[in-house]
Protein backbone atom coordinates (compact mmCIF):
# COMPACT_ATOMS: atom_id res chain seq x y z
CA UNK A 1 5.38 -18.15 0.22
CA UNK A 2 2.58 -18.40 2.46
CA UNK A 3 -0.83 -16.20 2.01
CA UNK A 4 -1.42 -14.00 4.67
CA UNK A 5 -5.01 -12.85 5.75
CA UNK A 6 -4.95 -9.39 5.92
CA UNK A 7 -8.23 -7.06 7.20
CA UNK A 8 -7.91 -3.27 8.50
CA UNK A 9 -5.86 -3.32 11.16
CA UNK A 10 -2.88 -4.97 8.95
CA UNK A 11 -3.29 -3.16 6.35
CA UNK A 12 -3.45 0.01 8.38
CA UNK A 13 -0.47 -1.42 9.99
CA UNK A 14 1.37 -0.83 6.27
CA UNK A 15 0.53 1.92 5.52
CA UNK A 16 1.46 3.62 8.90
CA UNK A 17 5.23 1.98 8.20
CA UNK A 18 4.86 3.33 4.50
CA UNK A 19 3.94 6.86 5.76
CA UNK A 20 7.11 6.52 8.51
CA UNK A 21 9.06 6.31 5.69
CA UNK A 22 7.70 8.87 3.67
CA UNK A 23 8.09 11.21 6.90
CA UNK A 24 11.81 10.02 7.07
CA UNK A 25 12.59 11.16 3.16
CA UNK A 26 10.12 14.37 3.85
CA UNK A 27 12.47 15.04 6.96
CA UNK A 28 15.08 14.99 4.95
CA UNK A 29 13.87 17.19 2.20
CA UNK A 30 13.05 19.65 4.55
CA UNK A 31 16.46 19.67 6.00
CA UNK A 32 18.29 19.96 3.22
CA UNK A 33 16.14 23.30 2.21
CA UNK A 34 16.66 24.94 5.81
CA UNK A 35 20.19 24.16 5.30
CA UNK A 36 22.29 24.40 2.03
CA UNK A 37 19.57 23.23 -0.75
CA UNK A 38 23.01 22.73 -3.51
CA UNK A 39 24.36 20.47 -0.82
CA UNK A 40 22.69 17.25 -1.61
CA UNK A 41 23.51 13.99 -0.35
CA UNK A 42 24.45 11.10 -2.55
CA UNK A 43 22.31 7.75 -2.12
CA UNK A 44 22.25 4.50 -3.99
CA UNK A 45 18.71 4.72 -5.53
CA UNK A 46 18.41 1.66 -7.93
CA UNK A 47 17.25 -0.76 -5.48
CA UNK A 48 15.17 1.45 -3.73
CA UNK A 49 13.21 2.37 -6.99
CA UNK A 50 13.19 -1.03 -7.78
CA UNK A 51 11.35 -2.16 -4.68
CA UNK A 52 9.39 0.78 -5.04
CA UNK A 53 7.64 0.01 -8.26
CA UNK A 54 7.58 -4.00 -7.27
CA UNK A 55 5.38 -2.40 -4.28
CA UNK A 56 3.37 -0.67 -6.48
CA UNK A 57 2.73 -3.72 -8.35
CA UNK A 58 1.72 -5.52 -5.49
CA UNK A 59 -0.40 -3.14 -3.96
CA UNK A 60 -2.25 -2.26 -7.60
CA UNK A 61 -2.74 -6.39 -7.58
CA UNK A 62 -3.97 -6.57 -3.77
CA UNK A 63 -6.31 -4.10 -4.44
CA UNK A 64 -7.71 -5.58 -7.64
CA UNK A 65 -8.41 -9.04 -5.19
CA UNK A 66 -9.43 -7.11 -2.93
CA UNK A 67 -12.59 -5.52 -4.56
CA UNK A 68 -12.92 -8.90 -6.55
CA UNK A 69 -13.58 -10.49 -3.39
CA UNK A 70 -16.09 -7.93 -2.15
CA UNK A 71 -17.91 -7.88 -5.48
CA UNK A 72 -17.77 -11.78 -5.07
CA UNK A 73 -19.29 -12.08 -1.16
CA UNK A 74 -21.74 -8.73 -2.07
CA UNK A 75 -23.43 -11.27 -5.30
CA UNK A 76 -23.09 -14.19 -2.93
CA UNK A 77 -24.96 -12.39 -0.42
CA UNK A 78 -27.60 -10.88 -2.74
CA UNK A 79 -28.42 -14.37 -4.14
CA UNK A 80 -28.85 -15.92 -0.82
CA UNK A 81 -31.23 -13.06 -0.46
CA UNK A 82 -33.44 -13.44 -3.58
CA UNK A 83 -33.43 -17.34 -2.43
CA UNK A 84 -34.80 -16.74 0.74
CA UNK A 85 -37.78 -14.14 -0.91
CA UNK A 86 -39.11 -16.98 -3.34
């Protein structure tokens, strides 16, 4: 597995497809109330929730490197700064 840089755009990139998505299931939803709410459709699910919660995990742990990193380059910068003003 390679690590892959990501900055705003990519990441804005994700959560665009996760919100398609989202819209897809909401689109859904909404049909099934306009139409005949008992009539629901039968879907495999234990994948999907699967890969759902091994997202989760992996967005919880981006995140956490994330803000790691920008707590890291913030002290990095604030020591080059109390360098400079000796």
């Amino acid at each position: 597995m390679t690590l892959q840089q990501y900055g705003p755009e990519r990441l804005d990139e994700l959560a665009l497809r996760m919100l398609d998505v989202a819209s897809l299931f909401r689109d859904m939803a909404n049909q099934q109330r306009q139409g005949d709410p008992k009539a629901a459709v039968g879907l495999h699910d234990r994948k999907l929730l699967e890969w759902l919660s091994s997202i989760e995990v992996w967005a919880e742990d981006a995140r956490g490197r994330q803000q790691t990193e920008v707590i890291r380059k913030r002290g990095a910068e604030r020591a080059q700064t109390m360098a400079r003003k000796k």
